[in-house]
PDB file of N, CA and C in Angstrom:
ATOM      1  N   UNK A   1       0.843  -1.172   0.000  1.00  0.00           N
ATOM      2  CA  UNK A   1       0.000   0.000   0.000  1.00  0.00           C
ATOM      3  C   UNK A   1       0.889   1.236   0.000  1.00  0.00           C
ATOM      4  N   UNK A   2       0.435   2.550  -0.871  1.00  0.00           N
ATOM      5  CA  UNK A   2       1.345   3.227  -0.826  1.00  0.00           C
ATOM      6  C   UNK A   2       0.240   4.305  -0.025  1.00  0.00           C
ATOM      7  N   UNK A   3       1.437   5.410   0.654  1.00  0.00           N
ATOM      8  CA  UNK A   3       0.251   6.237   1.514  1.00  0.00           C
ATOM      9  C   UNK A   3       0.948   7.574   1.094  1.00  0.00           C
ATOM     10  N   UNK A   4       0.044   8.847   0.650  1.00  0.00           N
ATOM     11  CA  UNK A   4      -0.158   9.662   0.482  1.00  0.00           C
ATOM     12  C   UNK A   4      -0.573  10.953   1.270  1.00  0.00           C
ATOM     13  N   UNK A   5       0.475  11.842   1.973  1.00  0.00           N
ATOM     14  CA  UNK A   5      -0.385  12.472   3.565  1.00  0.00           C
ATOM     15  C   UNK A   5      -0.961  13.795   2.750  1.00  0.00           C
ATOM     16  N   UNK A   6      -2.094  14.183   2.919  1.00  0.00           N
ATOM     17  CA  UNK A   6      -2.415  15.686   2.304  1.00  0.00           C
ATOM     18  C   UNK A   6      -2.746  16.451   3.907  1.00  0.00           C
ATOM     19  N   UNK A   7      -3.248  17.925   3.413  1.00  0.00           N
ATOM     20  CA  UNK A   7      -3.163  18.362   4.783  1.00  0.00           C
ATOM     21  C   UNK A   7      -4.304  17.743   5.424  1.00  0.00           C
ATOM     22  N   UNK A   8      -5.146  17.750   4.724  1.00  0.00           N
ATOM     23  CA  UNK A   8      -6.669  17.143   5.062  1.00  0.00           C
ATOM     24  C   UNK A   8      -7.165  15.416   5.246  1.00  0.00           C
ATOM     25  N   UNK A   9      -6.653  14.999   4.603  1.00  0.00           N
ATOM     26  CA  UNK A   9      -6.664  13.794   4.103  1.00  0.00           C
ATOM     27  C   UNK A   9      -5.335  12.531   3.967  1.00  0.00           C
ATOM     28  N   UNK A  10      -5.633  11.516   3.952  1.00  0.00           N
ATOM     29  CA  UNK A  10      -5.155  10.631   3.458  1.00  0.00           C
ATOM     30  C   UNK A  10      -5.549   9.767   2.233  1.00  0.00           C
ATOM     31  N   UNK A  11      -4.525   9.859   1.252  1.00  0.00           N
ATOM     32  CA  UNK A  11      -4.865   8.664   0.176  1.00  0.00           C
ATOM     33  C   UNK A  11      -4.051   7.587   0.325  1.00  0.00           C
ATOM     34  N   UNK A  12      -5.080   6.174   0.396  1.00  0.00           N
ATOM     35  CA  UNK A  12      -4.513   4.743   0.352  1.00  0.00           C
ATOM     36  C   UNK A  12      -4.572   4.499  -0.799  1.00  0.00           C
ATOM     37  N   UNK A  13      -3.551   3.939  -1.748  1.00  0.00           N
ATOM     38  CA  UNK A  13      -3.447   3.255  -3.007  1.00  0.00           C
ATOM     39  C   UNK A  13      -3.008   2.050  -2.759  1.00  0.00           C
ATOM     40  N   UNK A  14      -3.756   1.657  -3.822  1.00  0.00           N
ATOM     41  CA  UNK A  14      -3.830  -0.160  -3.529  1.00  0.00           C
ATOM     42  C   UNK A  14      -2.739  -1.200  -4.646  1.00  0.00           C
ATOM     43  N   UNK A  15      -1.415  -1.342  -3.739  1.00  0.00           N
ATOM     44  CA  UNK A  15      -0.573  -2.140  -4.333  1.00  0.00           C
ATOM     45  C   UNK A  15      -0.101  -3.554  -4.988  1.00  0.00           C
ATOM     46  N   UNK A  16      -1.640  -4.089  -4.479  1.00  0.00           N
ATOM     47  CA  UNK A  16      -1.820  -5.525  -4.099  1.00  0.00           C
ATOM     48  C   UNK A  16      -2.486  -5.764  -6.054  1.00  0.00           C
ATOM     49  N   UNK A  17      -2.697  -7.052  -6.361  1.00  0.00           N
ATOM     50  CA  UNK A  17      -3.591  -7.060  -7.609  1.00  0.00           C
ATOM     51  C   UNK A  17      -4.874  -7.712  -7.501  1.00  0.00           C
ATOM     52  N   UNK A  18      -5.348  -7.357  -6.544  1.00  0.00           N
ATOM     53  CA  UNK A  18      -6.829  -7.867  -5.900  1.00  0.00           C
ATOM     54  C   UNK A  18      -7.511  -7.443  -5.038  1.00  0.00           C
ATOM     55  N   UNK A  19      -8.829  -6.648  -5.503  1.00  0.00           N
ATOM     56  CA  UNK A  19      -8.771  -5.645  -5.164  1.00  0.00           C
ATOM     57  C   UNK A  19      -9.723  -5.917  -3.594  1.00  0.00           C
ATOM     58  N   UNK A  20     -10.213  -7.309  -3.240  1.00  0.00           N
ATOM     59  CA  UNK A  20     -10.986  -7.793  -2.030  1.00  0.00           C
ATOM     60  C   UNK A  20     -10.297  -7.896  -1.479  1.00  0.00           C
ATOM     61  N   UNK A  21      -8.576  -8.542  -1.702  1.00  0.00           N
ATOM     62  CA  UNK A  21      -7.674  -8.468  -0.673  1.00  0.00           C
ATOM     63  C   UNK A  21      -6.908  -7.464   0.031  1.00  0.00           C
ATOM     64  N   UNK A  22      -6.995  -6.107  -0.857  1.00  0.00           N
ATOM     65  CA  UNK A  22      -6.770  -4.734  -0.444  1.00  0.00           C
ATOM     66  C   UNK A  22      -8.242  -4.604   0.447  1.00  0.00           C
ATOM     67  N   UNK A  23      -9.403  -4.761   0.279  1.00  0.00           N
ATOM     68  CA  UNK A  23     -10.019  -4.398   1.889  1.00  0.00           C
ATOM     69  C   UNK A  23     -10.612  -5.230   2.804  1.00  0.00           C
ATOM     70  N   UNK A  24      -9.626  -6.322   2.488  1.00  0.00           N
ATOM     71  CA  UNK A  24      -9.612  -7.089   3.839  1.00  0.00           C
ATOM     72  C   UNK A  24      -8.271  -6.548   4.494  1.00  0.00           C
ATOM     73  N   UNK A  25      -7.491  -6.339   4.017  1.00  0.00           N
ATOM     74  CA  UNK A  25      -5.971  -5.520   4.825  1.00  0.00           C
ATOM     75  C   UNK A  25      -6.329  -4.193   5.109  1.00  0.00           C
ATOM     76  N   UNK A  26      -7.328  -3.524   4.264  1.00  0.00           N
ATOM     77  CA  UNK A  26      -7.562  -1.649   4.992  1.00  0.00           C
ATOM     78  C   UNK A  26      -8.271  -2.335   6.579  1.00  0.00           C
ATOM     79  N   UNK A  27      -9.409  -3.466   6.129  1.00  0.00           N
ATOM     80  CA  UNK A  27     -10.304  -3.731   7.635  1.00  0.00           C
ATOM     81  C   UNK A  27      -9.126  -3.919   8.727  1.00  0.00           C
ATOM     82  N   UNK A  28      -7.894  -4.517   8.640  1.00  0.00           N
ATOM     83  CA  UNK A  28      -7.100  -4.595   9.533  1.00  0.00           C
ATOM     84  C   UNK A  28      -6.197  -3.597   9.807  1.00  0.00           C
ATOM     85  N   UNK A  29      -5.675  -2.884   8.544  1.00  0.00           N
ATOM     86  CA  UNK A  29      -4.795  -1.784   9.479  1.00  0.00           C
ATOM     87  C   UNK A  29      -5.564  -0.246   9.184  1.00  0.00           C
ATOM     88  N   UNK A  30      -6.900   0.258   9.363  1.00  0.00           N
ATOM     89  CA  UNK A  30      -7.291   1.112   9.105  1.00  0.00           C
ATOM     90  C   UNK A  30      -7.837   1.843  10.881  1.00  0.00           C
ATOM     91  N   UNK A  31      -7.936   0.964  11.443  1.00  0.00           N
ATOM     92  CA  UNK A  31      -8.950   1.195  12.668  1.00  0.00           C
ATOM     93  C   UNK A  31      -7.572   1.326  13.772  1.00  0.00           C
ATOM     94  N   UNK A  32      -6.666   0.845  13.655  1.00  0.00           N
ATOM     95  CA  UNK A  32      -5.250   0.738  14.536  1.00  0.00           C
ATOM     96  C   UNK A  32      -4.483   2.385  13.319  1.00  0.00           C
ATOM     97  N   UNK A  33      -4.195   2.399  12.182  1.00  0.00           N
ATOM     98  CA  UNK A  33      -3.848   3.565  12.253  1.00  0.00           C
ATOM     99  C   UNK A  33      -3.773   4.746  11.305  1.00  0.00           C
ATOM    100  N   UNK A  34      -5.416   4.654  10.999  1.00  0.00           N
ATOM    101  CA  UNK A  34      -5.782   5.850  10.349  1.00  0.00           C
ATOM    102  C   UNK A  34      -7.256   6.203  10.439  1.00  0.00           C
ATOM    103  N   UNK A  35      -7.693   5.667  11.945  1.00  0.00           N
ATOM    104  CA  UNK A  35      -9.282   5.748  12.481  1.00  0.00           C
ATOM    105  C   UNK A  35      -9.394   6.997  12.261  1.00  0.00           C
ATOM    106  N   UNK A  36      -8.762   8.388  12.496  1.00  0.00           N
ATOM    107  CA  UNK A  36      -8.502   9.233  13.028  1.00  0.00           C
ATOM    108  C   UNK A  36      -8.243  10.409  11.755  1.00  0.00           C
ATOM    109  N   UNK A  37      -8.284   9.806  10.746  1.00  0.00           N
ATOM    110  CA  UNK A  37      -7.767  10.584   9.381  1.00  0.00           C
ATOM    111  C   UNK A  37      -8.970  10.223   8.367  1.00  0.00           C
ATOM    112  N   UNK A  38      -9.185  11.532   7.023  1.00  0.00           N
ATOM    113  CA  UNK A  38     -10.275  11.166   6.518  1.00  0.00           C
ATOM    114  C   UNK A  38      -9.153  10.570   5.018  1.00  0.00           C
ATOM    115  N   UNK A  39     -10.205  10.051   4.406  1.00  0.00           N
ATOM    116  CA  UNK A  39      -9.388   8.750   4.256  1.00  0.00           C
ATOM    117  C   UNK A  39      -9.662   8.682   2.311  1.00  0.00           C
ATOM    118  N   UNK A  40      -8.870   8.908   1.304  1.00  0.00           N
ATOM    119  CA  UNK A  40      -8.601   8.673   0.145  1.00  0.00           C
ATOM    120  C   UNK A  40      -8.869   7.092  -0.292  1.00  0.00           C
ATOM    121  N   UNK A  41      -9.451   6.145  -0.365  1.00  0.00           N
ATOM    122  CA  UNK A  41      -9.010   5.107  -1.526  1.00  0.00           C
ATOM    123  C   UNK A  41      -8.923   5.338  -2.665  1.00  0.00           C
ATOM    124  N   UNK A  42      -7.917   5.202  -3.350  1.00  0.00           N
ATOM    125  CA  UNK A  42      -7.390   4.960  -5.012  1.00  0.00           C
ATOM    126  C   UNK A  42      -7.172   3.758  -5.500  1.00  0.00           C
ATOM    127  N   UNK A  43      -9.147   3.572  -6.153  1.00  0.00           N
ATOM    128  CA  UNK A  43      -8.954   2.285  -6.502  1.00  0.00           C
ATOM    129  C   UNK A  43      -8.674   2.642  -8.242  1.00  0.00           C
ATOM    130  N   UNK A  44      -8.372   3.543  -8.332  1.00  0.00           N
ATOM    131  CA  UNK A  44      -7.920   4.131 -10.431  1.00  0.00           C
ATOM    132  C   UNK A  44      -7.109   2.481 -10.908  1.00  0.00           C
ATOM    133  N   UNK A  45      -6.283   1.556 -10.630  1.00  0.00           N
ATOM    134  CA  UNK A  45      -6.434   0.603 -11.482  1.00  0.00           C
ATOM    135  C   UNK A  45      -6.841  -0.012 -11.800  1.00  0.00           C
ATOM    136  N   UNK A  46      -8.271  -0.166 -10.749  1.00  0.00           N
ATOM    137  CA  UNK A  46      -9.075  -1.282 -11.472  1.00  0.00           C
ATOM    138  C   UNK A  46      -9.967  -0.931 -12.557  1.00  0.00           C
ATOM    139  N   UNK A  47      -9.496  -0.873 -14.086  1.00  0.00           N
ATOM    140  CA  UNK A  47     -10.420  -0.520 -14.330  1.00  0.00           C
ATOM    141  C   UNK A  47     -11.576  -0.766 -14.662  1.00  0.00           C
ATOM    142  N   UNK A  48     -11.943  -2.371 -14.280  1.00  0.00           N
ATOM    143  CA  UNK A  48     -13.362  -3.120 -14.417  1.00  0.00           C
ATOM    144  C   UNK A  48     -13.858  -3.510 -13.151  1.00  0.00           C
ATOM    145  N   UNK A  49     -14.047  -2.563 -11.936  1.00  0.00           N
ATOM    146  CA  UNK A  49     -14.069  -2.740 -10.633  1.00  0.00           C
ATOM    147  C   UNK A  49     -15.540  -2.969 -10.547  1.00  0.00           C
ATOM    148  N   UNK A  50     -16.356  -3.701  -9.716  1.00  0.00           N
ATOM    149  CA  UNK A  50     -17.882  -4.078  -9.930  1.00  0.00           C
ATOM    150  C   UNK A  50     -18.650  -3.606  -8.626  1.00  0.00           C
ATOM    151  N   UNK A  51     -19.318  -3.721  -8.193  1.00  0.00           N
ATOM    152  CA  UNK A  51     -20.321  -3.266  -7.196  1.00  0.00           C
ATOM    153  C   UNK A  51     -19.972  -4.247  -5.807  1.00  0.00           C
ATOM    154  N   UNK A  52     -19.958  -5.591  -6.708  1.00  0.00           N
ATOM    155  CA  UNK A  52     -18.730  -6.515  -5.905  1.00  0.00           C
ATOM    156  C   UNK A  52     -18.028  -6.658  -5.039  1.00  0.00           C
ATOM    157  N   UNK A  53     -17.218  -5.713  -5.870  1.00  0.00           N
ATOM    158  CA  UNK A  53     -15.910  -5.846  -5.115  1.00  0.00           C
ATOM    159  C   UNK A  53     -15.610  -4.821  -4.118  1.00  0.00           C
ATOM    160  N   UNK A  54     -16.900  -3.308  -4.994  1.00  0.00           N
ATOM    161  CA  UNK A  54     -17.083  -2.269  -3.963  1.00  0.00           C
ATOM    162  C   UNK A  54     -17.362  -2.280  -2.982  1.00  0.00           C
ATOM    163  N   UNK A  55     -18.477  -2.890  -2.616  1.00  0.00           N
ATOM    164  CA  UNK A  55     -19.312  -3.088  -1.087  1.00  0.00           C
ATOM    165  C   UNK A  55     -18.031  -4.111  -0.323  1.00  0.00           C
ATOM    166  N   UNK A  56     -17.162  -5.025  -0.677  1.00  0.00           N
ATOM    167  CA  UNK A  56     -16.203  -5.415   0.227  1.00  0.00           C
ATOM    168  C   UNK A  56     -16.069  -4.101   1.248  1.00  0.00           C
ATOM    169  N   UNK A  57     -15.827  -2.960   0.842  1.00  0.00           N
ATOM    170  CA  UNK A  57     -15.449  -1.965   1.383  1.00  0.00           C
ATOM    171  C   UNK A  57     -16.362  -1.057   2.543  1.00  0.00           C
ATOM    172  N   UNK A  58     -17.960  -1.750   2.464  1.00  0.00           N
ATOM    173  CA  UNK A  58     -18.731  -1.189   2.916  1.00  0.00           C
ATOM    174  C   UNK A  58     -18.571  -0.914   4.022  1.00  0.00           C
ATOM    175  N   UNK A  59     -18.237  -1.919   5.061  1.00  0.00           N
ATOM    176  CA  UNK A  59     -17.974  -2.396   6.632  1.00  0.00           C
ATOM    177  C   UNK A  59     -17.096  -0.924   7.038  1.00  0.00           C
ATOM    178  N   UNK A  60     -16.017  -0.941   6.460  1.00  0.00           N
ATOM    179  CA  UNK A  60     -14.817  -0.120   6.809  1.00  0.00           C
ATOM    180  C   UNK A  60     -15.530   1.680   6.777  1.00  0.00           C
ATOM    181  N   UNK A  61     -16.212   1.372   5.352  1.00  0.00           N
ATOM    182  CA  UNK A  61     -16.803   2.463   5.420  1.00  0.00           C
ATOM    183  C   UNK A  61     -17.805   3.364   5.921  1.00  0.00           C
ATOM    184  N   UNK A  62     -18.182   2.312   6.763  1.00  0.00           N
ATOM    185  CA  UNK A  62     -19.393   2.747   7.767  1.00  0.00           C
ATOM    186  C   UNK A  62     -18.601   3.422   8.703  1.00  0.00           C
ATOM    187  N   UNK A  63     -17.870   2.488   9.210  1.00  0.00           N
ATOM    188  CA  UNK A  63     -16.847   2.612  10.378  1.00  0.00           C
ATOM    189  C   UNK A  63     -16.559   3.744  10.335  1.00  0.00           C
ATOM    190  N   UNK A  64     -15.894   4.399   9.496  1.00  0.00           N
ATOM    191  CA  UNK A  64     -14.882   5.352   9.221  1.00  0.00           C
ATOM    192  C   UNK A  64     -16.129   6.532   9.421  1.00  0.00           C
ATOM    193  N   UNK A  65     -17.476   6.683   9.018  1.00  0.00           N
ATOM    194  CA  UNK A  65     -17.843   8.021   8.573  1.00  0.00           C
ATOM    195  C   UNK A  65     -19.342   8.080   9.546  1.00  0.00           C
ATOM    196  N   UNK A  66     -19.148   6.737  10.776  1.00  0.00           N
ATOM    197  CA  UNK A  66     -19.691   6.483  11.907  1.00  0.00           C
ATOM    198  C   UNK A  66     -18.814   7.778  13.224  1.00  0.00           C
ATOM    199  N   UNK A  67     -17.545   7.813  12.787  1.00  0.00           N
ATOM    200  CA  UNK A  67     -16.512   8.683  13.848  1.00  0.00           C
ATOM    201  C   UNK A  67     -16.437   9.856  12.715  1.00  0.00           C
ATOM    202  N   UNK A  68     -17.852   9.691  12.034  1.00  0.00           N
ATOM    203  CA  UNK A  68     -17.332  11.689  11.888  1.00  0.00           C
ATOM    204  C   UNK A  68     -15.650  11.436  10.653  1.00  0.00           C
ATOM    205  N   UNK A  69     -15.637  10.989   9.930  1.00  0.00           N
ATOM    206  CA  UNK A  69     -14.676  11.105   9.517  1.00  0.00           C
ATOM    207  C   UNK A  69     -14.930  10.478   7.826  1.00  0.00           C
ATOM    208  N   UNK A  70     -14.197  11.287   6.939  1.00  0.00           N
ATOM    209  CA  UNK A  70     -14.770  11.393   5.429  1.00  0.00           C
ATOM    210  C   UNK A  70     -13.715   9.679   5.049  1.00  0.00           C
ATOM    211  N   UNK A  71     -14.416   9.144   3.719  1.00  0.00           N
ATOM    212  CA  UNK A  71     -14.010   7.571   3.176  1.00  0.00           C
ATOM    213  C   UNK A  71     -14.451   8.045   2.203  1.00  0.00           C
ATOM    214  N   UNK A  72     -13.843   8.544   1.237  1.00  0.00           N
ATOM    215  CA  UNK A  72     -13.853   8.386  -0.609  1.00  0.00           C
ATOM    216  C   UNK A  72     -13.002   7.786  -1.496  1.00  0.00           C
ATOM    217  N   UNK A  73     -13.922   6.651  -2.193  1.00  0.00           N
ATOM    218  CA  UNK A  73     -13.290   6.105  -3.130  1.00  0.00           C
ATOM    219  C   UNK A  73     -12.956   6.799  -4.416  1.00  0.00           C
ATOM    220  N   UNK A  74     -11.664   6.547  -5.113  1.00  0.00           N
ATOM    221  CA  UNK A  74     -11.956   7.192  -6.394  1.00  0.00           C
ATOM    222  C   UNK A  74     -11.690   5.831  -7.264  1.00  0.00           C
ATOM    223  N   UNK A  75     -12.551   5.987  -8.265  1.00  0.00           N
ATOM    224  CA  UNK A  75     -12.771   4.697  -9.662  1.00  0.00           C
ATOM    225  C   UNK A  75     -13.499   4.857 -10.623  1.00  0.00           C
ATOM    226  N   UNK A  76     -12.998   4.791 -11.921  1.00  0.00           N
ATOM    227  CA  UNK A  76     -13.804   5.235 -13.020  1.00  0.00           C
ATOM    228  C   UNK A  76     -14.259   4.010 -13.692  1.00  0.00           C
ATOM    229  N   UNK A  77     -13.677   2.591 -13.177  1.00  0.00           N
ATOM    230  CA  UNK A  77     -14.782   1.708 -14.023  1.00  0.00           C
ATOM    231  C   UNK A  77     -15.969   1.228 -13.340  1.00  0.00           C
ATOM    232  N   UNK A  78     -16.628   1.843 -12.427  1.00  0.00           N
ATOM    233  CA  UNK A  78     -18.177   1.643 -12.395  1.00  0.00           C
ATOM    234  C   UNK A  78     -18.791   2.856 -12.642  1.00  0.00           C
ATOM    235  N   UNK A  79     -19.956   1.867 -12.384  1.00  0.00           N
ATOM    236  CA  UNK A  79     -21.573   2.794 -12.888  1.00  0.00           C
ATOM    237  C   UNK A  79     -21.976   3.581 -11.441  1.00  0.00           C
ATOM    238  N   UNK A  80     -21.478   4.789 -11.526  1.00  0.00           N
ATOM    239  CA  UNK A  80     -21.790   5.825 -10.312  1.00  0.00           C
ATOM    240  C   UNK A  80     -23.262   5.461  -9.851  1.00  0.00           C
ATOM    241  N   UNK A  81     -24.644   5.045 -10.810  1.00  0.00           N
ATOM    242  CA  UNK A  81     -25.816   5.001 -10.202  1.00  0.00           C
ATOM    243  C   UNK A  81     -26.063   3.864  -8.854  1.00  0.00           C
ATOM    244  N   UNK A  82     -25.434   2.991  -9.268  1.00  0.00           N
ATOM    245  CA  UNK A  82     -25.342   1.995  -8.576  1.00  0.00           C
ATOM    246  C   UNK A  82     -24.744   1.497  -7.427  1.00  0.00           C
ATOM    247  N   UNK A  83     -23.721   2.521  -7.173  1.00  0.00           N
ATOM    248  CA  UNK A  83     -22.872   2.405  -5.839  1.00  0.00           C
ATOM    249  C   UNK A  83     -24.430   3.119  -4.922  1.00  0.00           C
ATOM    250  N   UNK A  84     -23.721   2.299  -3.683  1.00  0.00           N
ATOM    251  CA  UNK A  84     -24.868   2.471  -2.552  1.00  0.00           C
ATOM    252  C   UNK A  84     -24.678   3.812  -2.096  1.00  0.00           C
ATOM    253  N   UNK A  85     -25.558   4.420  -1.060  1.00  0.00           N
ATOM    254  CA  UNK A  85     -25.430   5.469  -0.699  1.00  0.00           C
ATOM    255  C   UNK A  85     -25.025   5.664   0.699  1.00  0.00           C
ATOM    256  N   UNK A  86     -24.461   4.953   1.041  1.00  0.00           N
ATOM    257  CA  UNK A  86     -22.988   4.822   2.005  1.00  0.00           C
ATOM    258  C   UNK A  86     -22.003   5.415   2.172  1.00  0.00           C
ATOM    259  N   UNK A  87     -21.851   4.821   0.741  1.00  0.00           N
ATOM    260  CA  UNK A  87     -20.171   5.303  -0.085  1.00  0.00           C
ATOM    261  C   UNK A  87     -20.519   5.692  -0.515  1.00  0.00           C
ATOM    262  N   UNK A  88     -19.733   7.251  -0.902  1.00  0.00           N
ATOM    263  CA  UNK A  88     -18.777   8.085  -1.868  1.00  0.00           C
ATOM    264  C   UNK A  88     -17.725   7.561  -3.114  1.00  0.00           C
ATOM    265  N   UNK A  89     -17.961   7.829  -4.153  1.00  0.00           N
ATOM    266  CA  UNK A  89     -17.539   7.643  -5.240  1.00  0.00           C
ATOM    267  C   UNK A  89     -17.100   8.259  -5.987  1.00  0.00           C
ATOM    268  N   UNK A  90     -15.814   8.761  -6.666  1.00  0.00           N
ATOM    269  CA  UNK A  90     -15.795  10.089  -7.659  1.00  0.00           C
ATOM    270  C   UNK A  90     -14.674   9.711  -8.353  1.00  0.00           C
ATOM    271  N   UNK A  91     -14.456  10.097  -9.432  1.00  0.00           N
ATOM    272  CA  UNK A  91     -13.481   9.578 -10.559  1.00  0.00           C
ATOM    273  C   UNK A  91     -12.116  10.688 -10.792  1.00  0.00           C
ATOM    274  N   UNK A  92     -11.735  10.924  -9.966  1.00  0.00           N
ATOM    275  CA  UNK A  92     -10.268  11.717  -9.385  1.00  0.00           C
ATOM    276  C   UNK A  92      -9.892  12.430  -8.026  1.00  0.00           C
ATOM    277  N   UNK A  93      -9.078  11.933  -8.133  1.00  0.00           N
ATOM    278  CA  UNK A  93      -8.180  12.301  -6.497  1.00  0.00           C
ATOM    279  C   UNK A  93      -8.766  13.801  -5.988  1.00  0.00           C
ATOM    280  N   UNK A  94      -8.579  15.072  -7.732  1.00  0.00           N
ATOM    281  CA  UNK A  94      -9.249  16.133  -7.415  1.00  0.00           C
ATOM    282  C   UNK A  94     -10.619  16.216  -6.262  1.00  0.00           C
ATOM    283  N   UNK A  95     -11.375  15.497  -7.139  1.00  0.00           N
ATOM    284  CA  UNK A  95     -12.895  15.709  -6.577  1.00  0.00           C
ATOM    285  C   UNK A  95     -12.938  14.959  -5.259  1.00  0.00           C
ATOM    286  N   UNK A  96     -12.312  13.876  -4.786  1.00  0.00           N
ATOM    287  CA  UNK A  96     -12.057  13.208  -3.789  1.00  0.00           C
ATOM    288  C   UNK A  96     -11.881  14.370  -2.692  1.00  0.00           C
ATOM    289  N   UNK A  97     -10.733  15.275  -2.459  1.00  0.00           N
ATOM    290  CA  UNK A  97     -10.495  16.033  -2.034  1.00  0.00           C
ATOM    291  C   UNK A  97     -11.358  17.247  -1.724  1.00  0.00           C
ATOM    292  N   UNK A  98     -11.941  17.568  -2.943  1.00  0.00           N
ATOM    293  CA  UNK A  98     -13.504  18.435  -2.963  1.00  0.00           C
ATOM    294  C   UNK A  98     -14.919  18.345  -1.734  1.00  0.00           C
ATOM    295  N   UNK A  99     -14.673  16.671  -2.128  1.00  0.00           N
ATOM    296  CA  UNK A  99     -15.661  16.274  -0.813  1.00  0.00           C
ATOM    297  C   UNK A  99     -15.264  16.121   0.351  1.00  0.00           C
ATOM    298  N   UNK A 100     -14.350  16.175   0.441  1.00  0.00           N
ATOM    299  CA  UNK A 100     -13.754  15.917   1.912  1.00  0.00           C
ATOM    300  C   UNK A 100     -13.775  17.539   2.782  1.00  0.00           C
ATOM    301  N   UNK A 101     -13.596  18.186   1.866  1.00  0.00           N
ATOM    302  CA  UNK A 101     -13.229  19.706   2.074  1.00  0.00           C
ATOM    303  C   UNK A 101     -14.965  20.083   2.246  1.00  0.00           C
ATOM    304  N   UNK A 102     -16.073  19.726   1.451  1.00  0.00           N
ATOM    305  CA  UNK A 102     -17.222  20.013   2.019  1.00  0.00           C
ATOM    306  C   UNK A 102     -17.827  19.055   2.973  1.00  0.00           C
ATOM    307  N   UNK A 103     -17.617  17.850   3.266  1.00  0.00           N
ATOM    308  CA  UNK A 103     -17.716  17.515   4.812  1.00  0.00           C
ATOM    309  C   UNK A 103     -17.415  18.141   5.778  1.00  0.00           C
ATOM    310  N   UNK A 104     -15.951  18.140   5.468  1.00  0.00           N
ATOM    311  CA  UNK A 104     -15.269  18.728   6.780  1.00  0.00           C
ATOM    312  C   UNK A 104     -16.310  20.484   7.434  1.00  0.00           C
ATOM    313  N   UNK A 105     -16.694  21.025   5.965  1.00  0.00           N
ATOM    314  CA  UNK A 105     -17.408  22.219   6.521  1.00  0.00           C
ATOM    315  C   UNK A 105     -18.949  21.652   7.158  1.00  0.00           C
ATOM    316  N   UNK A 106     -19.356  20.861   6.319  1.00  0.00           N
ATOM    317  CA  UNK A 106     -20.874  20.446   7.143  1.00  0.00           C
ATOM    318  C   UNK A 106     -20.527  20.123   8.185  1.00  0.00           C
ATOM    319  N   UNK A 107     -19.668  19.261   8.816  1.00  0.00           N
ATOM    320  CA  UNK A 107     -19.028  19.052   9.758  1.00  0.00           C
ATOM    321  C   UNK A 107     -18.935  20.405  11.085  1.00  0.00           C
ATOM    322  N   UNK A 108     -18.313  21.082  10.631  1.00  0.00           N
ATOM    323  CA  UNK A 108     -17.893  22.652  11.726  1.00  0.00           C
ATOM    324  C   UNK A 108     -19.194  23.034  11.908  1.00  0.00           C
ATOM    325  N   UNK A 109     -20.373  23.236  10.876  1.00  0.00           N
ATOM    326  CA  UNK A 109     -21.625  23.584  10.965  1.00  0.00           C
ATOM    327  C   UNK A 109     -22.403  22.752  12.006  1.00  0.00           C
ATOM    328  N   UNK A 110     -22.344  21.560  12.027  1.00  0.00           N
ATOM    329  CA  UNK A 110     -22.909  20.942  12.687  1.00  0.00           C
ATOM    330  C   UNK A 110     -24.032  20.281  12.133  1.00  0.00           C
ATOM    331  N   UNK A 111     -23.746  20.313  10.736  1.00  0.00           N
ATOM    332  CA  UNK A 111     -24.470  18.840  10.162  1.00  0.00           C
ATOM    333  C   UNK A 111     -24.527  17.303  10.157  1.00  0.00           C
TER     334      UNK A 111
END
């Protein structure tokens, strides 16, 4: 996994070539040490990634945005309609960052 610190954020990129076995390893080292950080996945290589393989990710992602804290995936080979409304989805690191930056304000507001 390669890790990416922004001021706001963290991006996890996924080094592994499978992409269920990258979040069965975020479920283990995400909660020990990056509970606390809002959180980038860069899943950009997969580019035939399925709904599948997305929701693997669901668990973590509850977790994460249960403590108040932002989980955006970025991936351009699915169908945006279809991801659940759980997860966050957006097709560059840019816009990834975008949302995190308007959480974080709903957030101060007290949304």
């Amino acid at each position: 996994m390669t890790v990416t610190e922004k001021p706001t954020y963290t991006i996890l990129t996924d080094d592994r070539t499978d992409v269920r076995d990258f979040a069965l390893y975020l479920e283990n080292i995400v909660p020990d040490h990056y509970d606390q950080k809002n959180l980038v996945i860069d899943l950009l290589k997969y580019d035939e990634l399925t709904l599948e393989d997305l929701v693997q990710f669901l668990k973590l992602s509850n977790y994460q945005r249960a403590d108040k804290k932002s989980f955006v995936f970025v991936n351009t080979g699915i169908n945006y309609d279809v991801v659940p409304d759980e997860m966050i989805l957006v097709p560059t690191i840019e816009e990834a960052g975008d949302v995190i930056e308007m959480e974080e304000i709903e957030r101060d507001l007290g949304f």
